[in-house]
Protein backbone atom coordinates (compact mmCIF):
# COMPACT_ATOMS: atom_id res chain seq x y z
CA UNK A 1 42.46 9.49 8.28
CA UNK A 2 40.73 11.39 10.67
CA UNK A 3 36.70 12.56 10.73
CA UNK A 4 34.42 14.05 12.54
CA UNK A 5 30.68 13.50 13.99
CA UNK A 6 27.77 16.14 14.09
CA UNK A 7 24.55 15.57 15.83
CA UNK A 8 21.84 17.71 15.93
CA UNK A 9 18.41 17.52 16.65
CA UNK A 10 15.59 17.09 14.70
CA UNK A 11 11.68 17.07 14.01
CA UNK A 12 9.41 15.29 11.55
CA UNK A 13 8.88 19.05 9.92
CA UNK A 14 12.64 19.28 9.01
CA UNK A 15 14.02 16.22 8.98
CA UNK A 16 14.36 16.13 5.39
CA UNK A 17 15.39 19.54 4.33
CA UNK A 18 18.21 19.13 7.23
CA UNK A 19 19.47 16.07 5.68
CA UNK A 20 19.65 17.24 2.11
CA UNK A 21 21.53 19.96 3.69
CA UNK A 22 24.04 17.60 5.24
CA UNK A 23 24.00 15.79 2.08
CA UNK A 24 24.66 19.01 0.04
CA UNK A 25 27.72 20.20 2.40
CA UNK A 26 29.66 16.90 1.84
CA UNK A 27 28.51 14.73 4.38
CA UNK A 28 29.73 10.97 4.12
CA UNK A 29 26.65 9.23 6.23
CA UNK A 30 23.87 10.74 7.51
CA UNK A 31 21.59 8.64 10.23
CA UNK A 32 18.67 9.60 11.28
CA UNK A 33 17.52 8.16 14.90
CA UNK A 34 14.16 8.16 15.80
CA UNK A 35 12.62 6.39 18.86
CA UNK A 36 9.41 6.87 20.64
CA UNK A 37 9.86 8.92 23.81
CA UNK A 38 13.11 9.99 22.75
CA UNK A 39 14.25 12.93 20.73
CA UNK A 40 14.80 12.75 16.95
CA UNK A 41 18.47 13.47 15.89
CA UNK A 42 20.16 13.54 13.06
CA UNK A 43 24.31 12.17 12.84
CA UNK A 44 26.05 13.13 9.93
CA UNK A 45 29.89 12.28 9.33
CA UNK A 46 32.56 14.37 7.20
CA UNK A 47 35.72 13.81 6.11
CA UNK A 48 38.56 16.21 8.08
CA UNK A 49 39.16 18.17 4.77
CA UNK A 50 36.06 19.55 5.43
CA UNK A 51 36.31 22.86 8.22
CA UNK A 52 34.16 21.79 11.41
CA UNK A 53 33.93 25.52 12.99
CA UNK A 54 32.75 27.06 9.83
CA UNK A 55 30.19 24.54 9.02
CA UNK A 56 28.95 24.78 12.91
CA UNK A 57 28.40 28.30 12.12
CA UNK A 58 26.50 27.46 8.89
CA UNK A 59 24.03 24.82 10.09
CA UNK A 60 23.18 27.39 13.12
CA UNK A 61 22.88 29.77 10.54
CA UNK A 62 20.56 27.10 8.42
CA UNK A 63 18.53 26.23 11.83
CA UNK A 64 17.69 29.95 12.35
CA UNK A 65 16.18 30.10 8.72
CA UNK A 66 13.97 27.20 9.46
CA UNK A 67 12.78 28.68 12.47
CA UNK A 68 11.97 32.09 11.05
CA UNK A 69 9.83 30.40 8.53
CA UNK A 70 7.74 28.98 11.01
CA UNK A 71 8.99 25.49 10.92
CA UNK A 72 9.18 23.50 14.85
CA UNK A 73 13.39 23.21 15.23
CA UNK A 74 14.20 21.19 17.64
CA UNK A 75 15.62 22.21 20.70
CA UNK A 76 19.64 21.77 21.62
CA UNK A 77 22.96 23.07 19.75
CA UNK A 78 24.36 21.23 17.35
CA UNK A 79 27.20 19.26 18.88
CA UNK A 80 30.34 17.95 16.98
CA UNK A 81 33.53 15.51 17.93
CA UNK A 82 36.15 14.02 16.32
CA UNK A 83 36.39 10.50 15.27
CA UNK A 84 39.64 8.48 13.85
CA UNK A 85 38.91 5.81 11.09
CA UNK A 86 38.34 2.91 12.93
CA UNK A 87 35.59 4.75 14.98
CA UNK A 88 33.74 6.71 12.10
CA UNK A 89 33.26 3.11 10.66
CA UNK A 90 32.28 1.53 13.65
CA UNK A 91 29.76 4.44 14.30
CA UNK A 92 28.53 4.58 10.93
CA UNK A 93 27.92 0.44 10.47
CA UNK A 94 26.71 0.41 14.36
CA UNK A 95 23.80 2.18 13.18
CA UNK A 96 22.40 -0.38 10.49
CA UNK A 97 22.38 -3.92 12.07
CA UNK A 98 20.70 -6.75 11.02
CA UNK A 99 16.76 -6.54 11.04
CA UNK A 100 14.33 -8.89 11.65
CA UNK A 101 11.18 -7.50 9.96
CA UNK A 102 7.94 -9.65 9.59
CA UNK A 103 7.76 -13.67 9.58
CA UNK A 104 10.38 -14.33 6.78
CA UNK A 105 12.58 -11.13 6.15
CA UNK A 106 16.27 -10.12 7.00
CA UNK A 107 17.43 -6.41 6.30
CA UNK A 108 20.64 -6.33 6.38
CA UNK A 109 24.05 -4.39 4.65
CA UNK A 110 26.36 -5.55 2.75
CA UNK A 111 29.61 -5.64 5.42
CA UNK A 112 26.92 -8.28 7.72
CA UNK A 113 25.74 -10.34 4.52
CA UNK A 114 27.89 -13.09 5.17
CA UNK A 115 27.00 -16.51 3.57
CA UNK A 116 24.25 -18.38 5.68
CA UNK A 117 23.09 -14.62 7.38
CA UNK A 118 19.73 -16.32 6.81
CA UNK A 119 19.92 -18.90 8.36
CA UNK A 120 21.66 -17.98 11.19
CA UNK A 121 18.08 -15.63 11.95
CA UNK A 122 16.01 -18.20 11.59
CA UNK A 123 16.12 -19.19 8.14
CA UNK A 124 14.76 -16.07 7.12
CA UNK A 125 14.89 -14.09 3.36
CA UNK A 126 17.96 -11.87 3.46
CA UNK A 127 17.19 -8.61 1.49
CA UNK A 128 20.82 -6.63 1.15
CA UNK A 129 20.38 -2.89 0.92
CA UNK A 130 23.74 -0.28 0.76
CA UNK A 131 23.07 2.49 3.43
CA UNK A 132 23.53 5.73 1.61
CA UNK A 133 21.57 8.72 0.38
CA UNK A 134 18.13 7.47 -0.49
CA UNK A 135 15.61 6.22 1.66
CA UNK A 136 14.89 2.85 2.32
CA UNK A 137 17.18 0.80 4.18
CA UNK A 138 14.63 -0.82 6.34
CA UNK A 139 15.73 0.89 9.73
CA UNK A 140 12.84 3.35 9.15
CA UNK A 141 9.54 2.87 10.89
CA UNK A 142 7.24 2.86 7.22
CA UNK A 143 10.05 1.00 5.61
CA UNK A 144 9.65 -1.79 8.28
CA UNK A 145 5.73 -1.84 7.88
CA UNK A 146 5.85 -1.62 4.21
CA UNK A 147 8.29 -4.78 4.30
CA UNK A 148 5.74 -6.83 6.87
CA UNK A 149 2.56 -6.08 4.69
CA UNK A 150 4.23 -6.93 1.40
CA UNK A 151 4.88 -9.89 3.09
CA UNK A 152 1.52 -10.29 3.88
CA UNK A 153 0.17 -9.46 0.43
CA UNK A 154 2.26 -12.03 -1.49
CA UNK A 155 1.17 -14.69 1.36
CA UNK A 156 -2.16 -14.85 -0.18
CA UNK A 157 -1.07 -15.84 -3.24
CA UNK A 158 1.59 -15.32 -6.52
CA UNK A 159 1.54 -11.97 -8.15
CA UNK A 160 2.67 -11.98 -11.53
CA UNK A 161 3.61 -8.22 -11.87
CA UNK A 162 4.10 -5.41 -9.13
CA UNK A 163 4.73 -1.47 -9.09
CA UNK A 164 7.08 0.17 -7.00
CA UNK A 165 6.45 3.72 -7.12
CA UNK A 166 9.54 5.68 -5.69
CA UNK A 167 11.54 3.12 -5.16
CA UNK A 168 14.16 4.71 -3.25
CA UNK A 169 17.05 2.10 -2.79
CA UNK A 170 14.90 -0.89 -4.32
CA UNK A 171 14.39 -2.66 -0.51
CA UNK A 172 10.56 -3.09 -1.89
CA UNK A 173 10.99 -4.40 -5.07
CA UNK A 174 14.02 -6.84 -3.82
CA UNK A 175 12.15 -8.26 -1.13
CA UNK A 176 9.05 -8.44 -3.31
CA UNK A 177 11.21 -10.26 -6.32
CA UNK A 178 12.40 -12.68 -2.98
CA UNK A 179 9.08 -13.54 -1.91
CA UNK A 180 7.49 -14.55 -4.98
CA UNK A 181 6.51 -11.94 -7.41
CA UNK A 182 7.30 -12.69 -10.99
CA UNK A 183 8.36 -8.99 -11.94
CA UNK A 184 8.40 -6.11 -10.63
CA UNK A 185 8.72 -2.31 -12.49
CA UNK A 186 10.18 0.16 -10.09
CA UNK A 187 10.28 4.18 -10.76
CA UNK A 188 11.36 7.25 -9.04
CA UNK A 189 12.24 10.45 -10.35
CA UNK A 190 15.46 11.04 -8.59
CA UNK A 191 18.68 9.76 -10.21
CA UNK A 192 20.26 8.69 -7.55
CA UNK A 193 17.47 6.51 -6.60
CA UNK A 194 17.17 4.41 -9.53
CA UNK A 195 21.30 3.91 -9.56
CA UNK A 196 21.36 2.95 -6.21
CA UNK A 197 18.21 0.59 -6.65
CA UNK A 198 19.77 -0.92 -9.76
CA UNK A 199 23.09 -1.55 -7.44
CA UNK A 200 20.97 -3.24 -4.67
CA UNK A 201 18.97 -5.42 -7.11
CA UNK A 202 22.05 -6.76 -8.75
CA UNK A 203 24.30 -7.39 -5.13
CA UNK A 204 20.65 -9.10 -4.40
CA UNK A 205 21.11 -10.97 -7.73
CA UNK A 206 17.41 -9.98 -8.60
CA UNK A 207 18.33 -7.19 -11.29
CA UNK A 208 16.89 -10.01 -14.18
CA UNK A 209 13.02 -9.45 -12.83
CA UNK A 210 13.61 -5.59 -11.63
CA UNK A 211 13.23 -3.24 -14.26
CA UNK A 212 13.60 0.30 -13.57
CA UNK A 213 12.56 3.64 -14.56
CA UNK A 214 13.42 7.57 -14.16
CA UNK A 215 9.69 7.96 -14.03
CA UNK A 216 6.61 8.88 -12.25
CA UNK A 217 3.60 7.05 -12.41
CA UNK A 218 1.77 9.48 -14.52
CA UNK A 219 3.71 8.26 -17.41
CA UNK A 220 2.26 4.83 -17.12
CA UNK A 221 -0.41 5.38 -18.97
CA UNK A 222 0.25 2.64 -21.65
CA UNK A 223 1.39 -0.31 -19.29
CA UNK A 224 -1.80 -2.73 -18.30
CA UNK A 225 -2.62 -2.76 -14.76
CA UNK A 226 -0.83 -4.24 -11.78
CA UNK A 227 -2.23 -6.85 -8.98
CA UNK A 228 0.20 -5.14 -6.61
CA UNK A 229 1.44 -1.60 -6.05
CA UNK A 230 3.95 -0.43 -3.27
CA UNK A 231 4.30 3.12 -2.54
CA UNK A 232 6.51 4.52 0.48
CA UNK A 233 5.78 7.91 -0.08
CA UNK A 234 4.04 10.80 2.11
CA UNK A 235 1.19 11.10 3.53
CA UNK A 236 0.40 14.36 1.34
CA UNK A 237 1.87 12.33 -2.20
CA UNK A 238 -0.78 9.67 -1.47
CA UNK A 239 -3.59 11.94 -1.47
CA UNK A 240 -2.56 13.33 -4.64
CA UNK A 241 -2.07 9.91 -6.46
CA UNK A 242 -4.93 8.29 -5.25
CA UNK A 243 -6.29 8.62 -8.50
CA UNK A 244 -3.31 6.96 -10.62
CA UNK A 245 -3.38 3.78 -7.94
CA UNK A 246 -6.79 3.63 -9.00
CA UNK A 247 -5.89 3.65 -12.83
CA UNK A 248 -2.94 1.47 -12.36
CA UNK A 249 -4.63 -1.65 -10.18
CA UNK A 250 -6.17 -4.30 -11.83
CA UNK A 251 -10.27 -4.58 -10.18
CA UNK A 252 -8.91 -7.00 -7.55
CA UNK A 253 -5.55 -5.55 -6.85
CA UNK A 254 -3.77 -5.02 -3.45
CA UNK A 255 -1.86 -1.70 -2.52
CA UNK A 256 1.10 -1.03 0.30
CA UNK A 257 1.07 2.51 1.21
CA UNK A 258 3.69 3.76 3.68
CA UNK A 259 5.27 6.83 5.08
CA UNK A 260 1.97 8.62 6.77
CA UNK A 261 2.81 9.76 10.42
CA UNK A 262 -0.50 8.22 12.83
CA UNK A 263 -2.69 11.64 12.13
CA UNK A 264 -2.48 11.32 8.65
CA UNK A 265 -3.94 7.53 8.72
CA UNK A 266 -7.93 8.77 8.52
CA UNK A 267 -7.72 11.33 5.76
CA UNK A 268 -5.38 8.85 3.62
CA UNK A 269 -7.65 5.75 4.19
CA UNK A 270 -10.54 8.07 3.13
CA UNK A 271 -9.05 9.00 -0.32
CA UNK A 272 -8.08 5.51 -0.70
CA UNK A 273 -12.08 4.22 -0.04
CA UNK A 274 -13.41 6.68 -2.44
CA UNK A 275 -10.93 5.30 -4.90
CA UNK A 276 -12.23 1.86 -4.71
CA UNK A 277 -10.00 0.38 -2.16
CA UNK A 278 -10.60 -0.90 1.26
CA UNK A 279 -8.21 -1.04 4.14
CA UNK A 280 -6.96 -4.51 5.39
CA UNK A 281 -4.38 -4.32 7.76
CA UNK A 282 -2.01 -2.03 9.24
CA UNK A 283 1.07 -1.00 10.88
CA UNK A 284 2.50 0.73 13.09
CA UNK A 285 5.91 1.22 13.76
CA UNK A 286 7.80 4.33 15.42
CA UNK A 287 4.81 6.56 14.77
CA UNK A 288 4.54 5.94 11.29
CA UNK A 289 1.90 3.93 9.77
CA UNK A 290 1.53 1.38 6.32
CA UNK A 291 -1.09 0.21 4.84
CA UNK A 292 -2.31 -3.03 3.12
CA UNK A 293 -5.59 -1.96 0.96
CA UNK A 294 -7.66 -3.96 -1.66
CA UNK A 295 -9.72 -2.96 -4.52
CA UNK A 296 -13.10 -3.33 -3.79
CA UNK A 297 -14.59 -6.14 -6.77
């Protein structure tokens, strides 16, 4: 069977709405890659059922829409070329290797999650995540800091109960359930979140102490408090929930926050303080920041 590639380029602004728009027009893999000093671009892969020419003309056509409502498009054509089987899946796993990320942690999908992949990084926790249309396979910058300060969090001590609010694939909670944490309830309102986060906690063999929820955290409201809540959201999402973390952490609890690009580190860590929490550590990785905050006694 044959495919074929396209590769345009992106900005933070549009990132998302382009790759829904892949998404939407019956793309098969969509990777985003994003390096400092280099160009964001998306690659997305279709099938060759799918016409090349006309959907050339459509995502110009899509481009020109973003532009005229004042959103930055990156600059550059879209470009697209052919790939046979064996390519399109070399391309397509190429793009999510292994990942070392903090002292004890291994990222890695399913076709590299070989018996003994730990061990053969170090010994390290291997956390097995399905690329595919919801965020959170650990290649992302906030991903990768959310994943080191969780680490951090559960290396002061055990947590009995943890939050994962918008839990995307599940990478938190799995990697939280591996390191220690007794139980952990993970939400998101998207559908296709929670089914693939139920799919990665059971190939992680940690679907006994996940359970899941088409939720927000608003409708928490009867569920007692948690030591520990992870949220890889946006920058603007955290400034509008700042209020339910505070509801939903117990008086000494800890909080991961990721997804904020650098600007957005002040104004977040401000709503945060007048919440009651206090920032601990950071990170920083490929211009996006996470953060470990505690509840002030």
């Amino acid at each position: 069977m044959a495919f074929w590639e396209l590769t345009v380029a992106t900005s933070e602004e549009t990132s998302e709405g382009l790759t829904n728009f892949l998404w939407e027009h019956g793309a098969l893999g969509v990777v985003e890659e994003a390096r400092p000093g280099v160009p964001a671009r998306l690659r997305a892969f279709f099938g060759d059922t799918a016409s090349s020419s006309s959907f050339l003309t459509g995502i110009r056509e899509y481009l020109a829409g973003l532009s005229a409502l004042g959103l930055p498009v990156a600059d550059g054509d879209p470009r697209i070329a052919p790939l046979h089987e064996e390519a399109w899946a070399s391309a397509w796993q190429q793009s999510f290797p292994p990942r070392e990320v903090g002292a004890r942690l291994l990222v890695l999908p399913p076709w590299e999650a070989a018996e003994g992949a730990g061990a053969a990084h170090g010994g390290r926790v291997p956390v097995v995540i399905e690329p595919g249309r919801v965020f959170g396979t650990g290649q992302h910058g906030s991903t990768e800091g959310c994943l080191a300060l969780l680490e951090a969090a559960l290396g002061s001590g055990p947590v009995c109960r943890v939050v994962d609010i918008g839990t995307g694939t599940g990478i938190l909670a799995v990697a939280a359930v591996k390191l220690g944490a007794g139980r952990v309830l993970a939400i998101d309102v998207d559908p296709d979140a929670i089914a693939a986060a139920e799919a990665n906690a059971e190939r992680n063999r940690c679907a006994a102490r996940i359970d899941l929820a088409l939720a927000g955290p608003e409708s928490l409201a009867g569920d007692p408090p948690f030591p520990l809540i992870l949220a890889n959201l946006l920058g603007h999402t955290h400034l509008a929930l700042a209020g339910q973390y505070r509801r939903l952490s117990t008086p000494d609890g800890a909080l991961v926050l990721g997804g904020m690009l650098a600007d957005e580190e002040v104004p977040v860590i401000a709503a945060m303080e007048r919440g009651g929490f206090a920032p601990t550590a950071s990170q920083l990785a490929d211009g996006w920041v996470s953060l470990l905050l505690r509840r002030r006694a």
